[in-house]
Structure formats: structure tokens, C-alpha cells
C-alpha atoms as a PDB file:
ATOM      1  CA  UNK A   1     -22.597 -68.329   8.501  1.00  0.00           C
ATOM      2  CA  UNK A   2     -21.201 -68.299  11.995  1.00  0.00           C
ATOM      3  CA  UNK A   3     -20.337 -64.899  13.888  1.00  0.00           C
ATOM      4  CA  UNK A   4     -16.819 -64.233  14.657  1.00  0.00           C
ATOM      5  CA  UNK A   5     -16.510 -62.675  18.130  1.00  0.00           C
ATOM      6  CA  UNK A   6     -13.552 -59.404  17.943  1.00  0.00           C
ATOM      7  CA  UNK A   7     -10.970 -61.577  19.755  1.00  0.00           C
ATOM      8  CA  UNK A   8     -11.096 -64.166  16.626  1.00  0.00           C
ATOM      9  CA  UNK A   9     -11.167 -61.315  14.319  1.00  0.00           C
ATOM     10  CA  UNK A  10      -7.934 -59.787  16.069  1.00  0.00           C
ATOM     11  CA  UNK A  11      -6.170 -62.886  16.274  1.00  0.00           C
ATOM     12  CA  UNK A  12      -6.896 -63.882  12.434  1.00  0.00           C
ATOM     13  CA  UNK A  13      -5.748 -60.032  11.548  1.00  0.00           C
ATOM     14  CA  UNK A  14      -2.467 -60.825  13.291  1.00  0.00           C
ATOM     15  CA  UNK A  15      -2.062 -64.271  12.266  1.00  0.00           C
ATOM     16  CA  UNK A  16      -2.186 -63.258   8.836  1.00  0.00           C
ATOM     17  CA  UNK A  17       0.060 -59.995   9.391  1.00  0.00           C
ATOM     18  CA  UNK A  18       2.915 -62.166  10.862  1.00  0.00           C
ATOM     19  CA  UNK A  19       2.799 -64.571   7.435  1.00  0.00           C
ATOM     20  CA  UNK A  20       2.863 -61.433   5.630  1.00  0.00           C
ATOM     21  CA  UNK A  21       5.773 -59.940   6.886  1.00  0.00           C
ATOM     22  CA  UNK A  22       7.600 -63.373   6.969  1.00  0.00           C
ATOM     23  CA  UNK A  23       6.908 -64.198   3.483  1.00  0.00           C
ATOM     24  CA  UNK A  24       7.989 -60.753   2.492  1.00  0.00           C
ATOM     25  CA  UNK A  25      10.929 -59.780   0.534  1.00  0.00           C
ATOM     26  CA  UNK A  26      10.320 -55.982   0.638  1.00  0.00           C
ATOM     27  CA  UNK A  27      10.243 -55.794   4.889  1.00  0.00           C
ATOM     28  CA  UNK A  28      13.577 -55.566   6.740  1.00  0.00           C
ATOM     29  CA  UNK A  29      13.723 -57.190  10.180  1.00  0.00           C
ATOM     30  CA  UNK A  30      15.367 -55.395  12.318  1.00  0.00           C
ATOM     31  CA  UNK A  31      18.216 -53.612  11.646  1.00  0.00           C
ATOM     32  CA  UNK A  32      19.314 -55.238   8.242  1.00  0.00           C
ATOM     33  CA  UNK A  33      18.321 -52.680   5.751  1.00  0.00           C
ATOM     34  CA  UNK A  34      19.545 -49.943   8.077  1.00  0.00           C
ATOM     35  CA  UNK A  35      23.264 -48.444   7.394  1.00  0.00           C
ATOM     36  CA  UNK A  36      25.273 -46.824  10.455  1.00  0.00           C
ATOM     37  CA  UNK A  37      26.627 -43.286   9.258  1.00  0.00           C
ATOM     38  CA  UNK A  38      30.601 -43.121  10.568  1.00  0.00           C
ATOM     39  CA  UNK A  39      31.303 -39.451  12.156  1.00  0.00           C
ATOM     40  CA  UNK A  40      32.387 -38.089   9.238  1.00  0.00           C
ATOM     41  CA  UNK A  41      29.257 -38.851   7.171  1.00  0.00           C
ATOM     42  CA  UNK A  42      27.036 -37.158   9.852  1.00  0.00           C
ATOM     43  CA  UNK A  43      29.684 -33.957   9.818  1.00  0.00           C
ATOM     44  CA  UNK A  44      29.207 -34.157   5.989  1.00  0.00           C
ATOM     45  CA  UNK A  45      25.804 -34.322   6.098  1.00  0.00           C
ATOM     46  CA  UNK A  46      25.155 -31.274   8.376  1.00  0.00           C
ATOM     47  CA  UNK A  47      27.740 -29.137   6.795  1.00  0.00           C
ATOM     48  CA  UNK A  48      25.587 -29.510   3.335  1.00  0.00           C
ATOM     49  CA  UNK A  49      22.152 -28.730   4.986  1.00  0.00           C
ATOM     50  CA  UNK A  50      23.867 -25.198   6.929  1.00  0.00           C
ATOM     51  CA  UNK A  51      25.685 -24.871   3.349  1.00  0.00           C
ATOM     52  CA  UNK A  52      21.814 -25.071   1.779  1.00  0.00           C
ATOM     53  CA  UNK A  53      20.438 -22.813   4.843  1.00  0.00           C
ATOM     54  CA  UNK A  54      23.395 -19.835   4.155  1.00  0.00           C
ATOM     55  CA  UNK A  55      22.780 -19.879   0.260  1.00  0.00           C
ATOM     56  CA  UNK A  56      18.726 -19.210   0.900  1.00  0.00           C
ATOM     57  CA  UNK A  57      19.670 -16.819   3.618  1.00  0.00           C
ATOM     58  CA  UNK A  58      21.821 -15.023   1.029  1.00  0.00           C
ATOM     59  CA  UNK A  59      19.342 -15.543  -1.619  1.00  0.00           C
ATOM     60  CA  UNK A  60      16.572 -13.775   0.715  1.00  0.00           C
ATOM     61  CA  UNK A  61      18.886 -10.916   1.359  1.00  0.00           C
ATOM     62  CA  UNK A  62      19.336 -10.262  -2.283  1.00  0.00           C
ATOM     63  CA  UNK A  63      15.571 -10.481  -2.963  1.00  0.00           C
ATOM     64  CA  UNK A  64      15.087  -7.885  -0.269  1.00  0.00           C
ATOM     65  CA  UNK A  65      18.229  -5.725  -1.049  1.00  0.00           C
ATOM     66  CA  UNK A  66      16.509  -5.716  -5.007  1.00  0.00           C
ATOM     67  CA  UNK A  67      12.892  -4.943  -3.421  1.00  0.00           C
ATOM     68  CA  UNK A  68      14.519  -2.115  -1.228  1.00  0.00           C
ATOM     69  CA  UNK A  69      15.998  -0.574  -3.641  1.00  0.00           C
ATOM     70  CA  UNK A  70      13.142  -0.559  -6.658  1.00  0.00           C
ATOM     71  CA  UNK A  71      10.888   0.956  -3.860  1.00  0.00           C
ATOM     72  CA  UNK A  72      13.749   3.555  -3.324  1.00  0.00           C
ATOM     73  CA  UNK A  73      13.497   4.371  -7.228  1.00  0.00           C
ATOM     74  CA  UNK A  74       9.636   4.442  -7.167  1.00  0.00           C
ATOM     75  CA  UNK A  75       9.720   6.399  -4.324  1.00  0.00           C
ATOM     76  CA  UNK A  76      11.665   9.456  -5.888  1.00  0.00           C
ATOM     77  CA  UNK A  77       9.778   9.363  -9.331  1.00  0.00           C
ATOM     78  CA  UNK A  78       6.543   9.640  -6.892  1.00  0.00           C
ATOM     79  CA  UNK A  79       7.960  12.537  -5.266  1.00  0.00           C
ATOM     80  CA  UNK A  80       9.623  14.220  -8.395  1.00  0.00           C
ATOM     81  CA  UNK A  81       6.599  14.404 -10.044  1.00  0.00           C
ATOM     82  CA  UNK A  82       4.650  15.741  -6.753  1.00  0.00           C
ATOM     83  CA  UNK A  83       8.000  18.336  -6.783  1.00  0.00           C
ATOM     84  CA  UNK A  84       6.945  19.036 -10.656  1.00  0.00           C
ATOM     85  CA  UNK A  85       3.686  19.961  -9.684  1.00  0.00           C
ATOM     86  CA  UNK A  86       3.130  23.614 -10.014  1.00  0.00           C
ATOM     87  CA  UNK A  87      -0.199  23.857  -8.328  1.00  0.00           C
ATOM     88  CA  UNK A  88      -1.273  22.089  -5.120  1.00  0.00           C
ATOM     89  CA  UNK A  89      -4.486  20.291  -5.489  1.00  0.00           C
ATOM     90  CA  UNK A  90      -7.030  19.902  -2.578  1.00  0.00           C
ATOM     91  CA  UNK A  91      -8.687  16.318  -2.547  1.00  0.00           C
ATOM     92  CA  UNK A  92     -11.649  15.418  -0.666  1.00  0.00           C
ATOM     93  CA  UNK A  93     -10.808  12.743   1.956  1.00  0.00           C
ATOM     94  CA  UNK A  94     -12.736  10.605  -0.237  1.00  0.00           C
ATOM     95  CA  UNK A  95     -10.302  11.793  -3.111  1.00  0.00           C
ATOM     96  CA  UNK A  96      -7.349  10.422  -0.407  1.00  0.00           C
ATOM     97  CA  UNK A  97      -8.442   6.968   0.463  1.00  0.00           C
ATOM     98  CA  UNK A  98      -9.079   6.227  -3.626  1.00  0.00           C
ATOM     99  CA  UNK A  99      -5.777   7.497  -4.628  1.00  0.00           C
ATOM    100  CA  UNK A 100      -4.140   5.682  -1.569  1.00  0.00           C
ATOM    101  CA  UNK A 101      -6.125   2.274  -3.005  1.00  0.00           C
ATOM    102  CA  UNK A 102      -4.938   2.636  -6.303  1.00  0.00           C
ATOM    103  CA  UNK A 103      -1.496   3.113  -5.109  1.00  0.00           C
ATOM    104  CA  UNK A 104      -1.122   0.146  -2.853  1.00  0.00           C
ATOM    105  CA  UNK A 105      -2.518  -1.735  -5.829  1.00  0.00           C
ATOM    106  CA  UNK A 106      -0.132  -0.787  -7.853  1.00  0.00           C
ATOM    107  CA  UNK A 107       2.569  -1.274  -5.861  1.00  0.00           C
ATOM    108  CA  UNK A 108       1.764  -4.692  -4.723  1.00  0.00           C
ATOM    109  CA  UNK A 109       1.757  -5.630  -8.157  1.00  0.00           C
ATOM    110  CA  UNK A 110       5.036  -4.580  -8.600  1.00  0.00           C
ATOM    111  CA  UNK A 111       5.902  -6.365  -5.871  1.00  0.00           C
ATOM    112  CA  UNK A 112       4.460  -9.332  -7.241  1.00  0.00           C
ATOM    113  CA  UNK A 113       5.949  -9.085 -10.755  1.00  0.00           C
ATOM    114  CA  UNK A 114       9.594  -8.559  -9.161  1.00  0.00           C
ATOM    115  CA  UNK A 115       9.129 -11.866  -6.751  1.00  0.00           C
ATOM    116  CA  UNK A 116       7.936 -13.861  -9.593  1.00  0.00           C
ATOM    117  CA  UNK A 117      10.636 -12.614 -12.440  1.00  0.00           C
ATOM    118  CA  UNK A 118      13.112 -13.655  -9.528  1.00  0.00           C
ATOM    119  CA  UNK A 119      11.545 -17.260  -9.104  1.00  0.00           C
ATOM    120  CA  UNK A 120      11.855 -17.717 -12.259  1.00  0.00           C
ATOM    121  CA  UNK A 121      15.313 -16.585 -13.019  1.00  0.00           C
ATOM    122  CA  UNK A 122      16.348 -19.020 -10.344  1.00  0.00           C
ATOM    123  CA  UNK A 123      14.537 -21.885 -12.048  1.00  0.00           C
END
């Protein structure tokens, strides 16, 4: 068993890279598996991905437009039923911060529900 000193180790490692490559079928040298675009490809190209970019943009507006105006409708049942209320309650501050809780955990919900009903509906 002799002990190979790093030098021989590189040089075998590269040796045996270089018949690997060469022998290989799957690796292009240079620029042979490579195909130049003409001008017109490359405007093609670019005018799909903004294409792709404006339809999310306009996708993300509707999302937001739909989340805006649920909240709106939410908003005015929450005050027509505070509107309906005959008799004004006092809360402990306590009282506040649990109601407040409950409410931003029901609302976040919501929120949730909506953005997944509209993931799926675009699957």
C-alpha cells in the first residue's frame, strides 16, 4: 500500500475527468449544444414574460379589489348591529382586548378562507 501525495491525487482526479468528458455523449463542448436566439425570438420572449407579469398584476388587483370590498360588507353588518343596539354596554378593558382578539381571529380567517377559495378557483 503506497501513499499517494495530493499532487498525484489531483492529477489522477483530472486525468480521469478529461476521459470522462471525452468519452461522453451527454457533454457539449463548447458551443455545440447551444442555439443563438435571432432578435425577434428575444423580443418574443420578453413580451411573454411582461405578458405573464401584467396578468398576475391584474390578478393581485382583483384579489385585493374582492378583499376590499368583503371587509367593506363586514364592516357595515359590524356597525348595523352596534346601530341596533338599544343599550350601550360598558366593558372592562379586559372585556376590550378579548373582544378585539376574537375579532381579529375571526377576521383573519375570513381572510384566509377568501385567499384560499381564490387559489383554488384559479387551479
Amino acid at each position: 500500500m503506497s501513499i499517494m501525495s495530493i499532487n498525484e491525487i489531483n492529477a489522477e482526479a483530472k486525468e480521469s475527468l478529461r476521459k470522462y468528458f471525452k468519452n461522453s455523449n451527454d457533454v457539449k463542448h463548447g458551443n455545440e449544444g447551444r442555439k443563438e436566439l435571432t432578435k425577434e425570438e428575444i423580443f418574443q420572449s420578453v413580451a411573454g414574460e411582461i405578458k405573464t407579469s401584467e396578468m398576475k398584476l391584474e390578478q393581485r388587483k382583483q384579489m385585493r379589489n374582492t378583499l376590499q370590498h368583503d371587509a367593506r360588507e363586514a364592516l357595515e353588518k359590524v356597525c348595523e348591529k352596534k346601530a341596533e343596539t338599544k343599550e350601550v354596554q360598558h366593558m372592562t378593558l379586559e372585556g376590550m382586548e378579548k373582544e378585539l382578539r376574537e375579532n381579529t381571529k375571526h377576521q383573519m380567517e375570513y381572510v384566509n378562507s377568501l385567499k384560499q377559495n381564490t387559489m383554488n378557483s384559479r387551479a
